[in-house]
C-alpha atoms as a PDB file:
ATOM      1  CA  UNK A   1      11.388  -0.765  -4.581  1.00  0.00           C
ATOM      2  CA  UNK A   2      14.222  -2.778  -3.166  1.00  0.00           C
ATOM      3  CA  UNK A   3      13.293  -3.136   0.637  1.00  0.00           C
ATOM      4  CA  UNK A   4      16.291  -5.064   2.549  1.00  0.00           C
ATOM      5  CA  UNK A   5      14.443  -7.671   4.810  1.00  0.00           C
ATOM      6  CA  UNK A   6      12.717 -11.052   4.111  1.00  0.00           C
ATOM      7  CA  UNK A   7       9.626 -11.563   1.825  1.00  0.00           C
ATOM      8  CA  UNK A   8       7.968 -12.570   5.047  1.00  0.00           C
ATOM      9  CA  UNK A   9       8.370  -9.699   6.842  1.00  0.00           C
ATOM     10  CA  UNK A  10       7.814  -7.462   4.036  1.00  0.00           C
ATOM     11  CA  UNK A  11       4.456  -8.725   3.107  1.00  0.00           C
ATOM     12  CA  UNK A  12       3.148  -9.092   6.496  1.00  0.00           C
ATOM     13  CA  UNK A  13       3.866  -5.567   7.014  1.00  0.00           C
ATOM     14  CA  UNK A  14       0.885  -5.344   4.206  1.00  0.00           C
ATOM     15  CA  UNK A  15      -1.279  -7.809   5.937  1.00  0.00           C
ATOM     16  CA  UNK A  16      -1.318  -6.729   9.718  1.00  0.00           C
ATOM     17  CA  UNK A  17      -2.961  -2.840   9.785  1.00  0.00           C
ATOM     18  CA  UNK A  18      -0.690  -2.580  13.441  1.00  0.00           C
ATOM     19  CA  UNK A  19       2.481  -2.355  11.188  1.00  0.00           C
ATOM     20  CA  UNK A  20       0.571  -0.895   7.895  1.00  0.00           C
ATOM     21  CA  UNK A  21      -0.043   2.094  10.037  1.00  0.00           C
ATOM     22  CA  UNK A  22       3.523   2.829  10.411  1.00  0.00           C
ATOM     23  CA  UNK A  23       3.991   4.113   7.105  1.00  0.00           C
ATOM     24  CA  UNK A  24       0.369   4.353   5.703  1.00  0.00           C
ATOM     25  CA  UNK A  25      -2.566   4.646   7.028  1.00  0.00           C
ATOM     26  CA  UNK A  26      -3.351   5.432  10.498  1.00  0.00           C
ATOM     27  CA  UNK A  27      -5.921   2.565  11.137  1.00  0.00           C
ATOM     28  CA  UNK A  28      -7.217  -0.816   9.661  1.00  0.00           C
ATOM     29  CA  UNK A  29     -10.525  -2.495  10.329  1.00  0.00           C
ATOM     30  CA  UNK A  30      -8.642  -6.024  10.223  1.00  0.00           C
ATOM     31  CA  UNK A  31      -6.140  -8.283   8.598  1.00  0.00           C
ATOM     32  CA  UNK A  32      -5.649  -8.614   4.852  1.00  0.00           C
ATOM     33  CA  UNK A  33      -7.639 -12.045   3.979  1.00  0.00           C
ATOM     34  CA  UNK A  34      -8.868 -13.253   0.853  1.00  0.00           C
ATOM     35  CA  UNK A  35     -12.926 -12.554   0.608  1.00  0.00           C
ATOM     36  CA  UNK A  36     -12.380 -10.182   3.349  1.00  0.00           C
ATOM     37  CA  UNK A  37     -13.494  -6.742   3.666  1.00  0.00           C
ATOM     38  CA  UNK A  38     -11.608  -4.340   5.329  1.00  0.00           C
ATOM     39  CA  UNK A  39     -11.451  -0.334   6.343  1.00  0.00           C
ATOM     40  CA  UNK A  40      -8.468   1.370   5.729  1.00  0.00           C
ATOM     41  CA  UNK A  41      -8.665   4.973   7.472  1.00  0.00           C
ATOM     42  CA  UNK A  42      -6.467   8.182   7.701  1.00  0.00           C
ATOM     43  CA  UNK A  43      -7.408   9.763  10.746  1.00  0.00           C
ATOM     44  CA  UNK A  44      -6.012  13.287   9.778  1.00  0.00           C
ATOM     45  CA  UNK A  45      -7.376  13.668   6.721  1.00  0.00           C
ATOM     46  CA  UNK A  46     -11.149  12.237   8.113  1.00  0.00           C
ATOM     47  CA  UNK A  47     -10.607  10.396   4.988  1.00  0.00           C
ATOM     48  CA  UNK A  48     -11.676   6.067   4.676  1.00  0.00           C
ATOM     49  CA  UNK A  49     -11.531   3.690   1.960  1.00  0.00           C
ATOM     50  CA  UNK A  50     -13.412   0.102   1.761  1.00  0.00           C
ATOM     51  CA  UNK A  51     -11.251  -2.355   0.304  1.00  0.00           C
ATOM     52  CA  UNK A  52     -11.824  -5.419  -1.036  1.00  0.00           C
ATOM     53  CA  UNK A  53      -9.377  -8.729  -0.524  1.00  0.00           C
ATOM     54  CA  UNK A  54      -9.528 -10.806  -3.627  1.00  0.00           C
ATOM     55  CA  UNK A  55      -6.834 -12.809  -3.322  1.00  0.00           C
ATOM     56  CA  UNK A  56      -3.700 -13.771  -1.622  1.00  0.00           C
ATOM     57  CA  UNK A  57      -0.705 -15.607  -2.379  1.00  0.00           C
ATOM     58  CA  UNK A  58       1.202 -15.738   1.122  1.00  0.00           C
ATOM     59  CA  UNK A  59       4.924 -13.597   0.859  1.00  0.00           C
ATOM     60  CA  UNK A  60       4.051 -13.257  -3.319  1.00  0.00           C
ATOM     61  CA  UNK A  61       0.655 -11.366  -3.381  1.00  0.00           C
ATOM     62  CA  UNK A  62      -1.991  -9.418  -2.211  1.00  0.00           C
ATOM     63  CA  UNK A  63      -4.657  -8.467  -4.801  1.00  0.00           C
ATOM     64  CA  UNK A  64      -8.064  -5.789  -3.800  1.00  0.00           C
ATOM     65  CA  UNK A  65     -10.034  -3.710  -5.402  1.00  0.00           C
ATOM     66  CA  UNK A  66     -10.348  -0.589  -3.484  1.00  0.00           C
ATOM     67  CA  UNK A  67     -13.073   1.490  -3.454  1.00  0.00           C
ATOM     68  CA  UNK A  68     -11.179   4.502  -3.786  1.00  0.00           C
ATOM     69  CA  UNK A  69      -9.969   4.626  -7.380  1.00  0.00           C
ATOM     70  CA  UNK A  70     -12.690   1.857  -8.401  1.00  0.00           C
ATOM     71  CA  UNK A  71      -9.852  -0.206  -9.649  1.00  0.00           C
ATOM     72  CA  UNK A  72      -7.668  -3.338  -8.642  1.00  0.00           C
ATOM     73  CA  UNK A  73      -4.015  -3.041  -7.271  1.00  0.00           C
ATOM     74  CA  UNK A  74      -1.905  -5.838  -6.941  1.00  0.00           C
ATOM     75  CA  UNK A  75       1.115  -5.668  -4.389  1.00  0.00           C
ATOM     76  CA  UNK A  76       3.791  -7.916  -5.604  1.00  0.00           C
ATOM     77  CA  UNK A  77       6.495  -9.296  -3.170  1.00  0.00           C
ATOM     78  CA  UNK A  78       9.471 -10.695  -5.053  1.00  0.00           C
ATOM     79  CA  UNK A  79      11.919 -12.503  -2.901  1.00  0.00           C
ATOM     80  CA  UNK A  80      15.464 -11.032  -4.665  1.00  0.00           C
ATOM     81  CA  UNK A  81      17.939 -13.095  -1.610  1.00  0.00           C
ATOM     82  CA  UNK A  82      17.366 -14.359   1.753  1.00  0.00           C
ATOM     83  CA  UNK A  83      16.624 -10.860   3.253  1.00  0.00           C
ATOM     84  CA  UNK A  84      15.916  -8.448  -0.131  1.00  0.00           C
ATOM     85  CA  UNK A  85      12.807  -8.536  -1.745  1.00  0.00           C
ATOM     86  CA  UNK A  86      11.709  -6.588  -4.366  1.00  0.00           C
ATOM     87  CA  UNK A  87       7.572  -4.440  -3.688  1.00  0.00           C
ATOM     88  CA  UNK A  88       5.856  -3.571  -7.129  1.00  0.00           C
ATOM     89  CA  UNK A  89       2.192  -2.031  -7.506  1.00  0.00           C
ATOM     90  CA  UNK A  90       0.336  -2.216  -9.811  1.00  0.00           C
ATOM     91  CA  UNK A  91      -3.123  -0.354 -10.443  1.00  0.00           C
ATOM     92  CA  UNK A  92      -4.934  -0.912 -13.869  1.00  0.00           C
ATOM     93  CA  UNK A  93      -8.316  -0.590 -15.563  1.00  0.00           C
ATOM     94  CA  UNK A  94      -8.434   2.713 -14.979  1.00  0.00           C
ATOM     95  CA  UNK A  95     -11.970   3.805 -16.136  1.00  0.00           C
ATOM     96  CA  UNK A  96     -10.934   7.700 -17.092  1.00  0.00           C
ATOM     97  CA  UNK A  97      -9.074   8.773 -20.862  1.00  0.00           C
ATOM     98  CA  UNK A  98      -7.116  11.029 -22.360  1.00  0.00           C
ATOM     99  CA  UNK A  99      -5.697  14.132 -19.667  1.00  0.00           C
ATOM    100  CA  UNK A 100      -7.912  12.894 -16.858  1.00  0.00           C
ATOM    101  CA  UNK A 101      -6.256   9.041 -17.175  1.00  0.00           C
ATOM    102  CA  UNK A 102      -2.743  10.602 -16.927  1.00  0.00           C
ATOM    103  CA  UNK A 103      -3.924  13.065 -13.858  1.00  0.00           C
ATOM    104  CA  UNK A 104      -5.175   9.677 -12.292  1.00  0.00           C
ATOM    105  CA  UNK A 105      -2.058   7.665 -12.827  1.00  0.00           C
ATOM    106  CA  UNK A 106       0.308  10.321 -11.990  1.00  0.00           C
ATOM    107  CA  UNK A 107      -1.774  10.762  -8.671  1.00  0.00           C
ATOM    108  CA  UNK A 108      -1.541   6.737  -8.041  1.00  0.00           C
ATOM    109  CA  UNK A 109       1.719   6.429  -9.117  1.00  0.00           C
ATOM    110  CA  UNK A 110       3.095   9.065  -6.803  1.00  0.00           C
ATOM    111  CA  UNK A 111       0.917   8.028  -4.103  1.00  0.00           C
ATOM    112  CA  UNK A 112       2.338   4.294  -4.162  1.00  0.00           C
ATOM    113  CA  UNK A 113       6.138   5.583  -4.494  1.00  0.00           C
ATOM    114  CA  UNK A 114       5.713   7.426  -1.162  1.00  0.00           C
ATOM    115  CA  UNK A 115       3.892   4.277   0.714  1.00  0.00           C
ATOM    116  CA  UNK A 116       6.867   2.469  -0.734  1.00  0.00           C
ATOM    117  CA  UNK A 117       9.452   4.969   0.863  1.00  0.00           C
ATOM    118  CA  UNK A 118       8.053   4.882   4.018  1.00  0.00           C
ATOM    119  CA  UNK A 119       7.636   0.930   3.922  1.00  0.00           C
ATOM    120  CA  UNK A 120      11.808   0.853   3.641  1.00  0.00           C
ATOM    121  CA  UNK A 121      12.275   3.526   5.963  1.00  0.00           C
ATOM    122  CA  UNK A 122      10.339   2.068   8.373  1.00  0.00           C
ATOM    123  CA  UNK A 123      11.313  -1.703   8.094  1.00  0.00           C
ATOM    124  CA  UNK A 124      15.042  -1.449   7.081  1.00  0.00           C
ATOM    125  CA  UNK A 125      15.286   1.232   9.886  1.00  0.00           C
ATOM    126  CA  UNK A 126      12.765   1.747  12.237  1.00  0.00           C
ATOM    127  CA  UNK A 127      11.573   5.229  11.727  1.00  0.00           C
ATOM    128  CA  UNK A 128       8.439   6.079  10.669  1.00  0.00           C
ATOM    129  CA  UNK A 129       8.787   8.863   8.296  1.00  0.00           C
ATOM    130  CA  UNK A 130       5.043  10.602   8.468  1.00  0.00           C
ATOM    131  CA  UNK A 131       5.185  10.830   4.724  1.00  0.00           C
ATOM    132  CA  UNK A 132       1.383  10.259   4.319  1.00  0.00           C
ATOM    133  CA  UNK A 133       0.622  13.066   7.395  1.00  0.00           C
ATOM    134  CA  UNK A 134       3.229  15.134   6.018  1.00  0.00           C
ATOM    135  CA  UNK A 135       2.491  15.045   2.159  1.00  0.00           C
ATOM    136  CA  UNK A 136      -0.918  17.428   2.300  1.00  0.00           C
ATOM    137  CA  UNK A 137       0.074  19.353   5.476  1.00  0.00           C
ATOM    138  CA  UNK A 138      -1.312  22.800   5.439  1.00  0.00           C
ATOM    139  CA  UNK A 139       0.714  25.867   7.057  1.00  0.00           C
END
């Protein structure tokens, strides 16, 4: 996903859980830092996740391993211009086959896309979109 400001300012957005939470999850235990371990929470689901900081590569990378899926993700930050850069995730060594591996990649996959449309929404605009909130909402 193409987000319009500067690598920078995209990837700290990653790093610091007060902006995370704008288009995330609702709380952080701490900063993003290598050897770190850190709680990432969504209040309205009750719902938690340990994750794991392996490395980082200030404004190019932030690598975990996240409890959640037992797998790594790495969140790439590709500086495209002055103020574009250009977010890709990627998730891998999946440990299911078969029917279950596509269930899990189609859940990761659309998962990421929505943290990635709230990201631009709420960085190139301001607005924070309450995609996450919104996505499991019950009537």
């Amino acid at each position: 996903m193409l987000i319009r400001k500067p690598a920078a300012t995209v990837f700290q957005a990653f790093i610091d859980p007060e902006i995370t939470k704008n288009f995330w999850f609702t709380k952080g235990s701490g900063h993003l830092e290598a050897g770190k371990s850190v709680t990432w929470e969504w209040e309205m689901y009750q719902v938690s996740s340990k994750v794991q900081v392996i490395e980082i590569i200030p404004n190019e990378k932030i690598a975990i391993e996240w409890d959640q899926y037992a797998t790594p993700v790495d969140f790439l930050f590709e500086a495209t211009g002055p103020v574009t850069t250009y977010v890709t995730i990627k998730q891998y060594d999946f440990q299911t086959t078969g029917e279950e591996l596509l269930v899990e990649i189609n859940n990761a996959s659309g998962g990421f896309t929505t943290v990635l449309d709230g990201l631009k929404a709420y960085l190139e605009h301001g607005i924070n979109l309450n995609l996450i909130a919104d996505k499991f909402a019950r009537k």
